[in-house]
Protein backbone atom coordinates (compact mmCIF):
# COMPACT_ATOMS: atom_id res chain seq x y z
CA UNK A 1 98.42 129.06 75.38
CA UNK A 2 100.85 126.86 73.20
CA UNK A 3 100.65 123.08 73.04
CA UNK A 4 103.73 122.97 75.16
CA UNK A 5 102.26 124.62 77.67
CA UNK A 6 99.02 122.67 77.68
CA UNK A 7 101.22 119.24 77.70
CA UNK A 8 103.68 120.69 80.75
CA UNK A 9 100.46 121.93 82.40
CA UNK A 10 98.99 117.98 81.72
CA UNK A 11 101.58 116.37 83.36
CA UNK A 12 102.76 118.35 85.81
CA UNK A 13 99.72 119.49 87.60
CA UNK A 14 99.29 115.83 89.25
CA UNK A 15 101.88 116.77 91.25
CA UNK A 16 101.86 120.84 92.00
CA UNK A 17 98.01 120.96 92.17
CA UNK A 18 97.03 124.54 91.29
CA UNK A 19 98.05 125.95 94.91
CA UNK A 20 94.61 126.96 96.38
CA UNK A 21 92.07 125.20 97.89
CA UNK A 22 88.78 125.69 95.17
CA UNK A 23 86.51 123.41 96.81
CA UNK A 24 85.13 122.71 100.65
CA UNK A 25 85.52 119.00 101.54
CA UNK A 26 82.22 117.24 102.08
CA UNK A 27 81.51 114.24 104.29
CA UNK A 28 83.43 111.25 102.55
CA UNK A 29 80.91 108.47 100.99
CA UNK A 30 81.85 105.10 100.19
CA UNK A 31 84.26 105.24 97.02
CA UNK A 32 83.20 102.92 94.77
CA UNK A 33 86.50 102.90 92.47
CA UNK A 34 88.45 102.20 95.77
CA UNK A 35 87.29 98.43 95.43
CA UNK A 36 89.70 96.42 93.24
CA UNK A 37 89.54 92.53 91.60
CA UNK A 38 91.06 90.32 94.52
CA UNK A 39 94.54 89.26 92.93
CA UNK A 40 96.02 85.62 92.44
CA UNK A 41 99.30 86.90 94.15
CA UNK A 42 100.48 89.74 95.69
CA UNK A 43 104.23 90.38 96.72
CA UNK A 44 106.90 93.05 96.64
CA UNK A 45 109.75 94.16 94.87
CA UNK A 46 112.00 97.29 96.51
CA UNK A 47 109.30 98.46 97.72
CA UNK A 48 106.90 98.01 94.27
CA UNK A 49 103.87 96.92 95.81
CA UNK A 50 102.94 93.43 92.74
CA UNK A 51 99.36 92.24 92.18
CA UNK A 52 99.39 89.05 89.56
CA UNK A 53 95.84 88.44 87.78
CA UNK A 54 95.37 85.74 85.28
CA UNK A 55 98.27 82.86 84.12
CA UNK A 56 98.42 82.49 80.57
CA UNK A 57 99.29 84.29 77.88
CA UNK A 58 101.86 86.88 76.80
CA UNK A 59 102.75 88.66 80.29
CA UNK A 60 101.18 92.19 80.39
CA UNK A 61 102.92 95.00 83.00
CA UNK A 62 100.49 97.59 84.19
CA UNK A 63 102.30 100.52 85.74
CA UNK A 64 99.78 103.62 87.08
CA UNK A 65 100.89 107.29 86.70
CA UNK A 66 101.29 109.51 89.65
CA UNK A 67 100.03 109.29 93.01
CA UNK A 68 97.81 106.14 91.19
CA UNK A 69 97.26 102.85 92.79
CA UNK A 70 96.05 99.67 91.13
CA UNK A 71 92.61 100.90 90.82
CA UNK A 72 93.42 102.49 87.60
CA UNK A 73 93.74 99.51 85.64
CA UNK A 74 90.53 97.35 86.86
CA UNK A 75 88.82 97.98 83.60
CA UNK A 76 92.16 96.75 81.79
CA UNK A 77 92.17 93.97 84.21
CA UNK A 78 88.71 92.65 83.20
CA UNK A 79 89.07 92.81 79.77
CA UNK A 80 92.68 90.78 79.70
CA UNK A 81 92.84 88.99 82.39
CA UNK A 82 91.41 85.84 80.69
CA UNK A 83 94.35 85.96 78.13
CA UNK A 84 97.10 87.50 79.69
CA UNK A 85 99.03 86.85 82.78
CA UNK A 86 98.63 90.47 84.47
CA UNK A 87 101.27 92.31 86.66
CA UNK A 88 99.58 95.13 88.26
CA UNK A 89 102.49 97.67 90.26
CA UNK A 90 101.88 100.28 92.60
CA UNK A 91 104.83 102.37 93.35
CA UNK A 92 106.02 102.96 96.97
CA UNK A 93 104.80 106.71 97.96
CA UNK A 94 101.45 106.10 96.34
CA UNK A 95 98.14 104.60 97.02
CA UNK A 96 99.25 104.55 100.69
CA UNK A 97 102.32 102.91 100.17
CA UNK A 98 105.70 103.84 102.69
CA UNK A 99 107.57 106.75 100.99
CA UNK A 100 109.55 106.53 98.12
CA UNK A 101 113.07 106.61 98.56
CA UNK A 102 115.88 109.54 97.27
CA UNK A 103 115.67 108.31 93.40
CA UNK A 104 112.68 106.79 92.96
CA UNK A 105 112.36 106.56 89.30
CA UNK A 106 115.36 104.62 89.21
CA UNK A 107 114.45 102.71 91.79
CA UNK A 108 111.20 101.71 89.96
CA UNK A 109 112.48 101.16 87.00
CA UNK A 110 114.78 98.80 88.73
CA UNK A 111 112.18 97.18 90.12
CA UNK A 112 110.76 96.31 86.92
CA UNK A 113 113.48 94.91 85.70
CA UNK A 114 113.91 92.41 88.67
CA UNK A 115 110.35 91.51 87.91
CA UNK A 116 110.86 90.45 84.75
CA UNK A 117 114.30 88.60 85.28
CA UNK A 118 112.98 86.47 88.47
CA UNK A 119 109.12 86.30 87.13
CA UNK A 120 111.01 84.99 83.77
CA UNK A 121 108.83 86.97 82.13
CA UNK A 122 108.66 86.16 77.83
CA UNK A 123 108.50 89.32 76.17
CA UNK A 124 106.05 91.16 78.02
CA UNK A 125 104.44 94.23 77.23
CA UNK A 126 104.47 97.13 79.76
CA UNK A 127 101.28 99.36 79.68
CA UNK A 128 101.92 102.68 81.55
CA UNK A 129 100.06 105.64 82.32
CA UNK A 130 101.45 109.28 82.65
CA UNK A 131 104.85 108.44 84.93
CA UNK A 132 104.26 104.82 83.83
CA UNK A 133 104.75 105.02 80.38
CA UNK A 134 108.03 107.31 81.27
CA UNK A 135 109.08 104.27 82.87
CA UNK A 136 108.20 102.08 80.03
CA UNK A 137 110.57 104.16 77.51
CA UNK A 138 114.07 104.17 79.70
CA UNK A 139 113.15 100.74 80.12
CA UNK A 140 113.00 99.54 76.73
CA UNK A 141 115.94 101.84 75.70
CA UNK A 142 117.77 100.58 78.88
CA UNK A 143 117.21 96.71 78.37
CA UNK A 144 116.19 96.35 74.41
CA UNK A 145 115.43 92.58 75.14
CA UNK A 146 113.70 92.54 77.99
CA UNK A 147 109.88 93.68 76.86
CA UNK A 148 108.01 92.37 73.76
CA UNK A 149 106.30 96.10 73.60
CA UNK A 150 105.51 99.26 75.10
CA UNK A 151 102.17 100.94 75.37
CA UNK A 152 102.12 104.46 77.07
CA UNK A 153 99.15 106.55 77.75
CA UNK A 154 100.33 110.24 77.96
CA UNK A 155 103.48 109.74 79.35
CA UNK A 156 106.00 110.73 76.92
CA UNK A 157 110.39 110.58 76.98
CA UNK A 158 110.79 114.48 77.38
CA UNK A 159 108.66 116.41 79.83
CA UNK A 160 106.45 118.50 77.04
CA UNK A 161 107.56 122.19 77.25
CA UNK A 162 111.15 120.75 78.07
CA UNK A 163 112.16 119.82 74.96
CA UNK A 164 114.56 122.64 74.16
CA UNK A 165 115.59 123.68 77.66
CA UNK A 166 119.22 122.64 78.99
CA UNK A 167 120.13 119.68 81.39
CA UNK A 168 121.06 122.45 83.39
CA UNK A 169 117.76 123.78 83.58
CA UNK A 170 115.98 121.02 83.90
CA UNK A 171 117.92 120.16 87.08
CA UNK A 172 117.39 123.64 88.66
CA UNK A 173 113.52 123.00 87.73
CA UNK A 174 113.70 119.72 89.09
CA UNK A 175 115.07 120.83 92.71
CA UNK A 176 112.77 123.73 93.09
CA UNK A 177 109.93 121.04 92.26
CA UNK A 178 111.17 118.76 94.73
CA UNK A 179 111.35 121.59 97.40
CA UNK A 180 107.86 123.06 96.76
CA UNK A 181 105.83 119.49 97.39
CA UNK A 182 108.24 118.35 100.07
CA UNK A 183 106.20 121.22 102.38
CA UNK A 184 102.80 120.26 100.93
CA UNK A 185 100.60 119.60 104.18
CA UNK A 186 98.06 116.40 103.25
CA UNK A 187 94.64 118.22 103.69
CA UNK A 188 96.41 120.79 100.96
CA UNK A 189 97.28 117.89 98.90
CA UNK A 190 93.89 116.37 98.56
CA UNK A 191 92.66 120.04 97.82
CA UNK A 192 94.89 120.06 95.09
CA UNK A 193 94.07 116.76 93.85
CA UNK A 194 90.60 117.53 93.33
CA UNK A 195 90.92 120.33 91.50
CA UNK A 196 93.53 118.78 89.15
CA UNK A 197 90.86 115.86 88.88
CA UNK A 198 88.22 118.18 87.81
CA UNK A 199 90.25 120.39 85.34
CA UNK A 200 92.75 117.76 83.32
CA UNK A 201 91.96 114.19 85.07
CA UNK A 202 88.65 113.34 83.97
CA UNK A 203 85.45 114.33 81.99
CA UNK A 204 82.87 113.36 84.77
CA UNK A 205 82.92 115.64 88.11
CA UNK A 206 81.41 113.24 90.39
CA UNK A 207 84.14 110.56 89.12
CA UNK A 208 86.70 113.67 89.36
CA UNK A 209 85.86 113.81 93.06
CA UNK A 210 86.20 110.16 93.70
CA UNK A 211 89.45 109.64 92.13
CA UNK A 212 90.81 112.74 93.69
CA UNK A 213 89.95 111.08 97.43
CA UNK A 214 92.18 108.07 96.24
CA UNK A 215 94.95 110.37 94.73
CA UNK A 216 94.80 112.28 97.86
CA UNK A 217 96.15 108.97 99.66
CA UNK A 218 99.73 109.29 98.35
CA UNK A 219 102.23 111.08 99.72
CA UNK A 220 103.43 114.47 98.56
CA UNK A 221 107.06 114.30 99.20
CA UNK A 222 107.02 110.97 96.78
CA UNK A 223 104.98 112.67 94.42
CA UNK A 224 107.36 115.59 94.00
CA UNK A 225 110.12 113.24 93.97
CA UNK A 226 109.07 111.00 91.25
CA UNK A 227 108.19 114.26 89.58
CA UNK A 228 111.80 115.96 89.62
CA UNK A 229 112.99 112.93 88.24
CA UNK A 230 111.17 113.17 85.65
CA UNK A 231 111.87 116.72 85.39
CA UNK A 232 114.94 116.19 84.96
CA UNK A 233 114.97 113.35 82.37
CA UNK A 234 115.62 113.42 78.30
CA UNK A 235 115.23 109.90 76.96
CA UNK A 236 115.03 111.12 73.23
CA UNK A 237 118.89 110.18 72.29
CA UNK A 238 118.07 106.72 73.36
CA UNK A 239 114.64 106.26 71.78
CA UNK A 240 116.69 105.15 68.64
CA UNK A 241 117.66 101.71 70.72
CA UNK A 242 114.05 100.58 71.25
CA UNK A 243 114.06 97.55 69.45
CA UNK A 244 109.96 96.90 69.78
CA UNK A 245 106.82 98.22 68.80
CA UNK A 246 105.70 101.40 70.86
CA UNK A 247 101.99 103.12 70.80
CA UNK A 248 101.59 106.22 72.66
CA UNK A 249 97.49 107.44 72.97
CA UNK A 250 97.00 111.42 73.76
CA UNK A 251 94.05 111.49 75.24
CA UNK A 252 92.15 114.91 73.45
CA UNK A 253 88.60 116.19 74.75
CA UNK A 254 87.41 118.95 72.15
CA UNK A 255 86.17 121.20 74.65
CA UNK A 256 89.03 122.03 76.40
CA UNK A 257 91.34 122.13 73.43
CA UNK A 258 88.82 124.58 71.59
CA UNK A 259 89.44 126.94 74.54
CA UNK A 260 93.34 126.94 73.41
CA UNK A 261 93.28 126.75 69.88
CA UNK A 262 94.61 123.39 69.67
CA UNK A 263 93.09 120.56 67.07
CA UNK A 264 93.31 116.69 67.87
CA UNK A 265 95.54 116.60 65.01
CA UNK A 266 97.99 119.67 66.17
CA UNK A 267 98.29 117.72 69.67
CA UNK A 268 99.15 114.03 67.74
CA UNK A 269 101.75 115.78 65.70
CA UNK A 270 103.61 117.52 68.88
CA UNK A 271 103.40 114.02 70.08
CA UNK A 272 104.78 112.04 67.33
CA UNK A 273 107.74 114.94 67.26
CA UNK A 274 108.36 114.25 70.66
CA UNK A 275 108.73 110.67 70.09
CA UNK A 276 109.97 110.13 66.10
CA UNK A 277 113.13 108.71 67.38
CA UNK A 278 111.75 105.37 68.21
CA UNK A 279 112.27 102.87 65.13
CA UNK A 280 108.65 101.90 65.63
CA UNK A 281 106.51 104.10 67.12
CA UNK A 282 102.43 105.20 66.47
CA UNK A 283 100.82 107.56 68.10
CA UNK A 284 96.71 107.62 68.16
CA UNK A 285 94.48 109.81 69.88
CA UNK A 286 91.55 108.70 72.47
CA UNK A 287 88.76 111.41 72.33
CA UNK A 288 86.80 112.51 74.32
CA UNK A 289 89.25 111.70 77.16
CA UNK A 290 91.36 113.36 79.70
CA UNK A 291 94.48 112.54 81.30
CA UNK A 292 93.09 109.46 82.78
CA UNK A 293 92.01 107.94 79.46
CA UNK A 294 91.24 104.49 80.94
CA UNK A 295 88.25 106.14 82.93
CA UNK A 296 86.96 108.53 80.19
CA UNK A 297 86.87 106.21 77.26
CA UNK A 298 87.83 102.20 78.73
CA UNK A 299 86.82 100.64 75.56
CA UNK A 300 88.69 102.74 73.73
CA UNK A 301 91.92 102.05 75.71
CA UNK A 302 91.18 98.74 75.40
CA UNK A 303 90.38 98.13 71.94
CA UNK A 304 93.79 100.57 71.49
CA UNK A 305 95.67 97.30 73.36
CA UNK A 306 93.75 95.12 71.96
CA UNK A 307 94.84 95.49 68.17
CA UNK A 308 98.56 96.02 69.53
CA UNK A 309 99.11 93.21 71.03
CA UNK A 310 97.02 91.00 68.19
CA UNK A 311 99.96 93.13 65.94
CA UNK A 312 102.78 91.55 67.69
């Protein structure tokens, strides 16, 4: 298997699970990454559910990947909130938020946008994971002024195994995407989630099982949706007009990557290719972590933030 494959597989499996149910469904226990730091303020914007922590400090955006609510970031949360005025999204269609809408990826990144122009937001820097960090890169190339940096945890501006298909083709992928989770009947969907939590999410299989019951609470339409946009997306021509520091972490667990031939170093260069176009852009693995990084390795992530933003 090539490292294209591996990457598409990465990203894409969030949203078309692996089409059979692998596990039986035991009696749900109380899950204890459901419970989440009590905000200072929470309001909306389109639809982009907002959760403010902390006051002070250069503004930080945290945007979650798909079907992700603001649980992902509570580790991120207690390690900056003290410094950092925190902006915590969840995006409508996940978590057990109202559906997205027909173009919800530019609807989000919309969103973001407003939040920064009404919040009056200095130069913040937007952390996003998977679909997150997508957002973060047609943002910065969109609106050059508006964020102080970007941070993005395996989300990348081409979908990987993309890179050298057509806009054509990427549309016709796109649609047929759209169509296939558009059908996807919820007890399916939470089926699916838990076996894309155990295989690429995270390291830990009782974690992997958790996570997947809060994944599970999105909806599948929305998660398709945000997915064919995506799909459908090349934001390497404009990586050239991002005018502020960018770090992207690939998350790399040895174990898995042994089983397809692929070093920690081959998957940071495929990376970096993906992304040279940005004037300044780093690229650094987290090991041993999965797609969910900021549950495998937290200190890792953070320390990652950490020394960016003490570099701006």
């Amino acid at each position: 298997m090539t490292i294209r494959r591996i990457a598409t597989t990465l990203l894409c499996a969030a949203a078309i699970g692996a089409g059979v149910p692998a596990f039986a469904a035991d009696a749900p226990a109380p899950n204890r990454y459901a419970a989440t730091i009590a905000p200072a303020e929470r309001f909306e914007i389109d639809g982009v559910l907002v959760e403010r922590h902390g006051t002070r400090g250069r503004p930080l955006i945290l945007v979650p990947g798909l079907a992700s609510g603001s649980w992902v970031w509570q580790e991120t949360i207690r390690a900056f909130a003290a410094e950092h005025a925190i902006y915590v999204l969840t995006l409508p269609g996940f978590d057990g938020r109202p559906p997205a809408g027909p173009t919800p990826f530019a609807t989000a990144r919309g969103a973001i946008e407003q939040l920064i122009a009404t919040r009056k937001l200095d130069k913040p820097v937007l952390v996003g994971h998977s679909l997150g960090g997508i957002l973060g890169f047609a943002l910065a190339e969109a609106r050059p002024a508006a964020l102080g940096g970007l941070v993005s945890i395996d989300g990348l501006p081409v979908f990987p195994g993309t890179e050298d298909s057509t806009p054509q083709q990427r549309a016709q992928q796109a649609a047929g995407l759209r169509a296939r989770l558009a059908g996807v009947r919820p007890d399916t969907f939470a089926l699916q989630q838990q076996l894309y939590m155990r295989t690429i999410g995270v390291l830990d299989m009782d974690r992997a099982d958790a996570l997947a019951q809060l994944t599970a609470r999105s909806d599948p339409a929305s998660v398709g949706a945000y997915t064919a946009d995506v799909l459908a997306l090349d934001l390497r021509p404009g990586l050239k007009d991002i005018a502020v520091p960018v770090l992207v972490l690939a998350p790399y667990f040895d174990l898995d990557s042994q089983q397809q031939n692929i070093s920690q170093l081959a998957k940071t260069e495929y990376y970096s290719a993906l992304v040279e176009g940005a004037p300044q852009v780093q690229v650094a693995a987290i090991a041993p972590a999965r797609h969910f990084a900021m549950f495998d390795a937290p200190d890792k992530v953070n320390e990652a933030l950490r020394a960016f933003l003490k570099g701006l």
